[in-house]
PDB file of N, CA and C in Angstrom:
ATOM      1  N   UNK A   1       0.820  -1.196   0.000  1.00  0.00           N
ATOM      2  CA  UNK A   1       0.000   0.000   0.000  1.00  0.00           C
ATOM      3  C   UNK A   1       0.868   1.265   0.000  1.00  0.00           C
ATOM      4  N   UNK A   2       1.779   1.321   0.735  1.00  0.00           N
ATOM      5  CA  UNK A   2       2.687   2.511   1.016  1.00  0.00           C
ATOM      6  C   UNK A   2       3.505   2.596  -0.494  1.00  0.00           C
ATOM      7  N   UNK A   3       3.944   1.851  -1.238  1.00  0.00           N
ATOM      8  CA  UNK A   3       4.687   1.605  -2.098  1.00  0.00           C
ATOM      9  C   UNK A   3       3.427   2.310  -3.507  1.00  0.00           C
ATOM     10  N   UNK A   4       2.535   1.702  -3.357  1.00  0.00           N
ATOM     11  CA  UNK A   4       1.392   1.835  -4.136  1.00  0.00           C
ATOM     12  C   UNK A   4       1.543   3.772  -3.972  1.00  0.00           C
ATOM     13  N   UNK A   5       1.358   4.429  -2.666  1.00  0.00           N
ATOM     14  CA  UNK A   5       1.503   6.383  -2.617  1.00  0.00           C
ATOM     15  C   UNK A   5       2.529   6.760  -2.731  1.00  0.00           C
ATOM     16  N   UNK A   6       3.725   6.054  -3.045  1.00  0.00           N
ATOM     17  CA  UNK A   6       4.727   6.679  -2.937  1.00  0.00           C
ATOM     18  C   UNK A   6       4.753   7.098  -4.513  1.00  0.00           C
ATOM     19  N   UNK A   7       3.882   6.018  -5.649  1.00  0.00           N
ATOM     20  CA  UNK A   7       4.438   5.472  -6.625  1.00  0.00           C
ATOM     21  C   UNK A   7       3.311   6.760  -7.446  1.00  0.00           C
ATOM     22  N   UNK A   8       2.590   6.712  -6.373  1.00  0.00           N
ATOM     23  CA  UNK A   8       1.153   7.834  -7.256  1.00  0.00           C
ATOM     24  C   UNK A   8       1.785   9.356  -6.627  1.00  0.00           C
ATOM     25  N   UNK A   9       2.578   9.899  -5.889  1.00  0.00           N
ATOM     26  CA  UNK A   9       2.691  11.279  -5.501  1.00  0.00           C
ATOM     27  C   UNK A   9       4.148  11.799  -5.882  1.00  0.00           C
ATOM     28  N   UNK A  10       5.155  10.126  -7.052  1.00  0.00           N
ATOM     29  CA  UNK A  10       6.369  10.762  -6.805  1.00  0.00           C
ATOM     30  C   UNK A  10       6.526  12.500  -7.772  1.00  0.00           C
ATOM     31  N   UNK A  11       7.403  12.872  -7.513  1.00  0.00           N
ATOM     32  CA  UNK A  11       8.255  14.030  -8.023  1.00  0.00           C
ATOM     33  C   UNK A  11       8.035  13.701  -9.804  1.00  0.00           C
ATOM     34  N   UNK A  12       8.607  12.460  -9.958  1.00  0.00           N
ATOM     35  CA  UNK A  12       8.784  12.741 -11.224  1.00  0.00           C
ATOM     36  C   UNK A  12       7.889  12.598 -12.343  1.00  0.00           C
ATOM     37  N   UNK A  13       6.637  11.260 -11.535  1.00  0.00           N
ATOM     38  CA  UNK A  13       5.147  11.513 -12.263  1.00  0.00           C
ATOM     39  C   UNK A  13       4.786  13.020 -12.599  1.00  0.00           C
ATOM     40  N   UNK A  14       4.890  14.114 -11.686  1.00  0.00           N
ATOM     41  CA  UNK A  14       4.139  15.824 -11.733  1.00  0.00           C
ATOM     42  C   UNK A  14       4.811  16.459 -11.857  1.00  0.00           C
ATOM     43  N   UNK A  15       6.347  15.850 -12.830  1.00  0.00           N
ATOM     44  CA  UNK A  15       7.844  17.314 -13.301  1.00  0.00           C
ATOM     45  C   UNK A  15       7.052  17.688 -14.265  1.00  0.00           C
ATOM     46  N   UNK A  16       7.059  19.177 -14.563  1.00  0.00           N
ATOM     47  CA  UNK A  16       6.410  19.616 -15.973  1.00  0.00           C
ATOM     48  C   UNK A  16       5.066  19.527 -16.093  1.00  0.00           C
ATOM     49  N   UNK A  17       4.326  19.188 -15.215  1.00  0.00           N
ATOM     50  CA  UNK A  17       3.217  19.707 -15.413  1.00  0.00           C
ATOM     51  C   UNK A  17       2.467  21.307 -15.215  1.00  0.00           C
ATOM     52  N   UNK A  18       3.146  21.728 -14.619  1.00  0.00           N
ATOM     53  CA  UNK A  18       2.868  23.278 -14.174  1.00  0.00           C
ATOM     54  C   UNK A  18       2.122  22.823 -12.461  1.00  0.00           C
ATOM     55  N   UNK A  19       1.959  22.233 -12.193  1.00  0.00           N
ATOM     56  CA  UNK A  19       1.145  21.986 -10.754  1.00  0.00           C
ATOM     57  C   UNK A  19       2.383  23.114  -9.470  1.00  0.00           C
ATOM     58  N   UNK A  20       3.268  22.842 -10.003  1.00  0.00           N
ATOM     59  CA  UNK A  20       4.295  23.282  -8.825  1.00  0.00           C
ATOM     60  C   UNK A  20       3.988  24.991  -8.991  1.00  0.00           C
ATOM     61  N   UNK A  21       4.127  25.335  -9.953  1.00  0.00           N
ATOM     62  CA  UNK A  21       3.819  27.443  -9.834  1.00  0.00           C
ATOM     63  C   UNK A  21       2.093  27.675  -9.449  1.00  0.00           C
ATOM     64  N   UNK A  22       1.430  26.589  -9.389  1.00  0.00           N
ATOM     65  CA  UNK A  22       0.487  26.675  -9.350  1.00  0.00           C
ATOM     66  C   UNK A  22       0.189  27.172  -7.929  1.00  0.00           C
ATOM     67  N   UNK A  23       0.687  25.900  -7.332  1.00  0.00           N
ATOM     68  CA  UNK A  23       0.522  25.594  -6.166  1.00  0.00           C
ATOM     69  C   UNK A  23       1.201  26.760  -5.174  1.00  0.00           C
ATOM     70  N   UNK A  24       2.584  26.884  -5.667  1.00  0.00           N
ATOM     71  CA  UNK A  24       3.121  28.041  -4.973  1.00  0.00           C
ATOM     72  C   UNK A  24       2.526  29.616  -4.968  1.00  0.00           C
ATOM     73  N   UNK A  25       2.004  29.814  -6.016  1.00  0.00           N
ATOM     74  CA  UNK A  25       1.279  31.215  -6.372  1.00  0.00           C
ATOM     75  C   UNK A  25       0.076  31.103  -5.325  1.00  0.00           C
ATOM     76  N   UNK A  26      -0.584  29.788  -5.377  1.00  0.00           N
ATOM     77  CA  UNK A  26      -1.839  29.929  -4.346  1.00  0.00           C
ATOM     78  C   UNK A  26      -1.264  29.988  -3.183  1.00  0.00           C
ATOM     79  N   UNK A  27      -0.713  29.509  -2.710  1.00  0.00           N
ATOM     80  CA  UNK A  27       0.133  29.180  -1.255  1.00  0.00           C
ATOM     81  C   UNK A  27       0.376  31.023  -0.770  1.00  0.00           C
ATOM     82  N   UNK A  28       1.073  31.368  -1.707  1.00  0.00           N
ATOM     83  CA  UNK A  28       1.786  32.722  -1.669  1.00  0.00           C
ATOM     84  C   UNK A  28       0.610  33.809  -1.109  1.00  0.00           C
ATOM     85  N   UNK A  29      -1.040  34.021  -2.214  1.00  0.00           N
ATOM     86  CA  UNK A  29      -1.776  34.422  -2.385  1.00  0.00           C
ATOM     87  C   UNK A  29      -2.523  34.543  -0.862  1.00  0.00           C
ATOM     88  N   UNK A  30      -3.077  33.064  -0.458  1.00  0.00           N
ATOM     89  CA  UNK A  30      -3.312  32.753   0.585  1.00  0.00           C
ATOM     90  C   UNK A  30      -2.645  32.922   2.145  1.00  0.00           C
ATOM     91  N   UNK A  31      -1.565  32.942   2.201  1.00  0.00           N
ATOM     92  CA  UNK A  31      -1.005  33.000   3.696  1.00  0.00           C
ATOM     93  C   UNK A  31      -0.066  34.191   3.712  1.00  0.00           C
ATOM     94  N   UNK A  32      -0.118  35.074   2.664  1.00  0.00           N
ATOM     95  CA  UNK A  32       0.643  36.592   2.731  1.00  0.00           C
ATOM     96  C   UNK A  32      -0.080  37.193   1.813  1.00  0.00           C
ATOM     97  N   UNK A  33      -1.317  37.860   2.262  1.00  0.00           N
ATOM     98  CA  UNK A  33      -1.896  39.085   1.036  1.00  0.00           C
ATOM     99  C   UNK A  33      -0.984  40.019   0.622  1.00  0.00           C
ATOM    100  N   UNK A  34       0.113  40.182   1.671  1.00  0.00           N
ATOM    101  CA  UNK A  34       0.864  41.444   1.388  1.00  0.00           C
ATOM    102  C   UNK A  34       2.461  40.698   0.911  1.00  0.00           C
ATOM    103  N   UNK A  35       2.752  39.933   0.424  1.00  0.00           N
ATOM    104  CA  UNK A  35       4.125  39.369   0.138  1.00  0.00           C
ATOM    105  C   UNK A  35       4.439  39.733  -1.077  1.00  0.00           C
ATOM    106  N   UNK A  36       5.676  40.712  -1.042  1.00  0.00           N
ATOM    107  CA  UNK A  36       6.320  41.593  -1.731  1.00  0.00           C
ATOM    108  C   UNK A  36       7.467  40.722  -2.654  1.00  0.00           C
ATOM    109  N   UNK A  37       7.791  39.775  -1.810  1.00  0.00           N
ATOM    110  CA  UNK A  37       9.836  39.345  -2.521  1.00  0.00           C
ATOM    111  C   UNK A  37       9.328  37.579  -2.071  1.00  0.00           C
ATOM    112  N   UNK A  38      10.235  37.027  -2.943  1.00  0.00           N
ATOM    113  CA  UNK A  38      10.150  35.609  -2.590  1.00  0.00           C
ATOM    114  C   UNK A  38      11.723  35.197  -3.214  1.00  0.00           C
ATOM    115  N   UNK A  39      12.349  34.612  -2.140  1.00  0.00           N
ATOM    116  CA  UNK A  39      13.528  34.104  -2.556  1.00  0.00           C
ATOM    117  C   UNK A  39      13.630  32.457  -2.597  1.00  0.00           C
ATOM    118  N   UNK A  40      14.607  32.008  -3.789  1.00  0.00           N
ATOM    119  CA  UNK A  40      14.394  30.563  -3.991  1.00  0.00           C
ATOM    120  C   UNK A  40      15.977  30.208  -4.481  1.00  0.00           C
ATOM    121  N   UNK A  41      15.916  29.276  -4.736  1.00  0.00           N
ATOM    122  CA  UNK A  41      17.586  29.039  -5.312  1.00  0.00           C
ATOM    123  C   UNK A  41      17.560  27.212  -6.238  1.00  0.00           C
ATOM    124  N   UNK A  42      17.748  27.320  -7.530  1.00  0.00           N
ATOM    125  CA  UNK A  42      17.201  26.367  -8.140  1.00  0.00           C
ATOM    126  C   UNK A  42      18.051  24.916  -7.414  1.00  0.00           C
ATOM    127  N   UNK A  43      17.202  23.800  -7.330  1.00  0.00           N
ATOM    128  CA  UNK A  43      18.173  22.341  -7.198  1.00  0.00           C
ATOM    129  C   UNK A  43      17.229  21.733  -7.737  1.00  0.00           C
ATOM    130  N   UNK A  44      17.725  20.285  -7.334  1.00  0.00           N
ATOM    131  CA  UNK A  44      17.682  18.922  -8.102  1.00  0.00           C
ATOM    132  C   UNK A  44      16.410  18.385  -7.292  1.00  0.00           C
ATOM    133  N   UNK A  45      14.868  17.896  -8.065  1.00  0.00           N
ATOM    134  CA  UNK A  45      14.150  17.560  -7.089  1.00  0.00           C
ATOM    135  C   UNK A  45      14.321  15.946  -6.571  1.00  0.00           C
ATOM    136  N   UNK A  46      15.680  15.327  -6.811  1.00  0.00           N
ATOM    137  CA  UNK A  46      15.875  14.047  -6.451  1.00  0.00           C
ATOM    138  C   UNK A  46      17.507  14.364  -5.562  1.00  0.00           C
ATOM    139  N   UNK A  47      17.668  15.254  -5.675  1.00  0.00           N
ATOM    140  CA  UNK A  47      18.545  15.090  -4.509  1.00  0.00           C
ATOM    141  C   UNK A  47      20.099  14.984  -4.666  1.00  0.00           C
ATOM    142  N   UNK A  48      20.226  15.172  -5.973  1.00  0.00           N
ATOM    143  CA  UNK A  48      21.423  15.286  -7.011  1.00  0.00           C
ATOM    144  C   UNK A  48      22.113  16.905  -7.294  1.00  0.00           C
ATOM    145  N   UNK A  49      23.733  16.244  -7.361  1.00  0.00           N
ATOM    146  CA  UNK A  49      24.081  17.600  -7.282  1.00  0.00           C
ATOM    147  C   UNK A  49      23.882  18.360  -8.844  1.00  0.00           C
ATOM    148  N   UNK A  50      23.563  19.567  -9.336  1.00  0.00           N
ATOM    149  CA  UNK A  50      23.462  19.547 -10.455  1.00  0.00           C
ATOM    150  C   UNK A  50      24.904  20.616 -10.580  1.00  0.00           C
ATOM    151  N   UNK A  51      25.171  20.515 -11.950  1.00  0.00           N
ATOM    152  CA  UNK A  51      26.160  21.129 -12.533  1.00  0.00           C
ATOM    153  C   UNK A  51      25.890  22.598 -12.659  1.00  0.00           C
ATOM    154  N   UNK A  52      27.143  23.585 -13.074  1.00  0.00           N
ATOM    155  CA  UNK A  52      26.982  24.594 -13.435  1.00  0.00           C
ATOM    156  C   UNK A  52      26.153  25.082 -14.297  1.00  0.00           C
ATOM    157  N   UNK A  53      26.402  24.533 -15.447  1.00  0.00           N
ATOM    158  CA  UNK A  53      25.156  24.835 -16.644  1.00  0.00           C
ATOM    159  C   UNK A  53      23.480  24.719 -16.633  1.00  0.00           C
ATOM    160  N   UNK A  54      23.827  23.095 -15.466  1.00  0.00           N
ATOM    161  CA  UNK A  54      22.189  22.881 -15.295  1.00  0.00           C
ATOM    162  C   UNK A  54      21.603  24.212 -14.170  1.00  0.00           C
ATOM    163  N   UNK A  55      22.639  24.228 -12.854  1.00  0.00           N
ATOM    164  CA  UNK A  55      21.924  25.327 -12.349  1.00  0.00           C
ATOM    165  C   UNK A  55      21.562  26.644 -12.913  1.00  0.00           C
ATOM    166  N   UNK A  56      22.339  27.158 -13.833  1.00  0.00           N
ATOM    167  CA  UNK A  56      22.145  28.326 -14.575  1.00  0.00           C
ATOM    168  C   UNK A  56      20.528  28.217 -15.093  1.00  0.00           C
ATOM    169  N   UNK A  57      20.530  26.868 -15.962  1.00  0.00           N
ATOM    170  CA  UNK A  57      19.846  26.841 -17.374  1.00  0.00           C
ATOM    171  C   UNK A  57      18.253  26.894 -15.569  1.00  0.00           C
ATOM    172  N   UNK A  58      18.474  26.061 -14.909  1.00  0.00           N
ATOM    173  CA  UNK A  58      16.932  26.590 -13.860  1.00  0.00           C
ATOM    174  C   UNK A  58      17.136  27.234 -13.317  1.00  0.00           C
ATOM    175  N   UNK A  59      18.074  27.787 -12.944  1.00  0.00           N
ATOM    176  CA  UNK A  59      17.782  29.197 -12.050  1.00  0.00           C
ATOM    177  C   UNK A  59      16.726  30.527 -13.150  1.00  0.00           C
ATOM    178  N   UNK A  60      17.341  30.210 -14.771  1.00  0.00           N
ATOM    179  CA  UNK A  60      16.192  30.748 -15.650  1.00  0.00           C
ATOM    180  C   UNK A  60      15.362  30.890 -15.653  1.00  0.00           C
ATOM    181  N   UNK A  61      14.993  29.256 -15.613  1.00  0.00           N
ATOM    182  CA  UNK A  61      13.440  28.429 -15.679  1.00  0.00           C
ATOM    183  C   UNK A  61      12.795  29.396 -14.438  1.00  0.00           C
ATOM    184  N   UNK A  62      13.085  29.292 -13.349  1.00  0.00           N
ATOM    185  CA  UNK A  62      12.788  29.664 -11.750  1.00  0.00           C
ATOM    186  C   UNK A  62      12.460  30.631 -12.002  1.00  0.00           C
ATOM    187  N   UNK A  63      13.322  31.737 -12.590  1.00  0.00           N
ATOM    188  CA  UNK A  63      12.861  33.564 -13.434  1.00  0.00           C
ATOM    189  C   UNK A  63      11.871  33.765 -14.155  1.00  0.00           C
ATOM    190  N   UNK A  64      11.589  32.470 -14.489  1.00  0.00           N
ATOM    191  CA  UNK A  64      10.467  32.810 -15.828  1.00  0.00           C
ATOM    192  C   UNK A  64       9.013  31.991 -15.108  1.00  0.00           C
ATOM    193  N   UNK A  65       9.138  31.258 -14.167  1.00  0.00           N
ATOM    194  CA  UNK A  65       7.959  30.554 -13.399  1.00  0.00           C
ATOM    195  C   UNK A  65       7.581  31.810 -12.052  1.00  0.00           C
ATOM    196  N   UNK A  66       8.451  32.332 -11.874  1.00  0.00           N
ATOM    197  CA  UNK A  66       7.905  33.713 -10.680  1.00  0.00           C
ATOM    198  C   UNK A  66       7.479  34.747 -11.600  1.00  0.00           C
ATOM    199  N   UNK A  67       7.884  35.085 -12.331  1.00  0.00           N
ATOM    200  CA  UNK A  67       7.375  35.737 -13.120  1.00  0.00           C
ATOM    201  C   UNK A  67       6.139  35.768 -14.153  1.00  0.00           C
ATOM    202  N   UNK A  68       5.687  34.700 -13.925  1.00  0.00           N
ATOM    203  CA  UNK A  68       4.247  34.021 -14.454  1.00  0.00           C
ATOM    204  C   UNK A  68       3.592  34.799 -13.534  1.00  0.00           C
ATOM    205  N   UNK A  69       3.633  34.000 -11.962  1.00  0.00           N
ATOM    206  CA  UNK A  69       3.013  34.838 -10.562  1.00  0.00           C
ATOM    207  C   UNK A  69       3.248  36.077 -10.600  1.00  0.00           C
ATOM    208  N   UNK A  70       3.565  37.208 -11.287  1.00  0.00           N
ATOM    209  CA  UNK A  70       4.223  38.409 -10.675  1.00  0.00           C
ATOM    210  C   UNK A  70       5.087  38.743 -10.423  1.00  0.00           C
ATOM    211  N   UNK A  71       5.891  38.070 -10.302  1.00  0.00           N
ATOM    212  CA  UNK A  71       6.962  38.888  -9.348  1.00  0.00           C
ATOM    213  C   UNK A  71       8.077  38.732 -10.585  1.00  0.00           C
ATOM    214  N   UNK A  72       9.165  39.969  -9.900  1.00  0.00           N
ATOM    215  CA  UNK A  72       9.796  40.803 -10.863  1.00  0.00           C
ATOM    216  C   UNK A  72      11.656  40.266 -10.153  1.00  0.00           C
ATOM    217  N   UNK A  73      12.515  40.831 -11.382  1.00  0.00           N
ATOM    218  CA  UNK A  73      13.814  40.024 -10.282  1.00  0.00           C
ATOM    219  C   UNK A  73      14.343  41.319  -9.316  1.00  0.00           C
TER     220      UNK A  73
END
């Protein structure tokens, strides 16, 4: 059974779906009407170190998903 939720909630079934800016924009919306700045710093959602290029190429991605929500760099 446990194996069965682990297998339906992992990370990599819901990469790329958009659920994650989703979720954070509501989150944001909801528990700070007034939240001005949001700081983040891109990694690996498995726990891996990523390289120079890869962090660059999402720290992008990360610029361009807050910026969906609003917010500015």
């Amino acid at each position: 059974m446990e194996d069965q939720r682990r297998q339906r909630w992992s990370a990599a079934r819901w990469r790329g779906t958009g659920l994650g800016p989703v979720l954070a924009g509501t989150a944001i919306r909801r528990l700070s009407q007034d939240c001005v700045a949001v700081a983040c710093a891109p990694g690996s959602a498995d726990g891996r170190e990523l390289t120079e290029a890869e962090n660059c190429e999402a720290a992008v991605m990360l610029g361009l998903v807050w910026s969906r929500l609003g917010f500015e760099p």
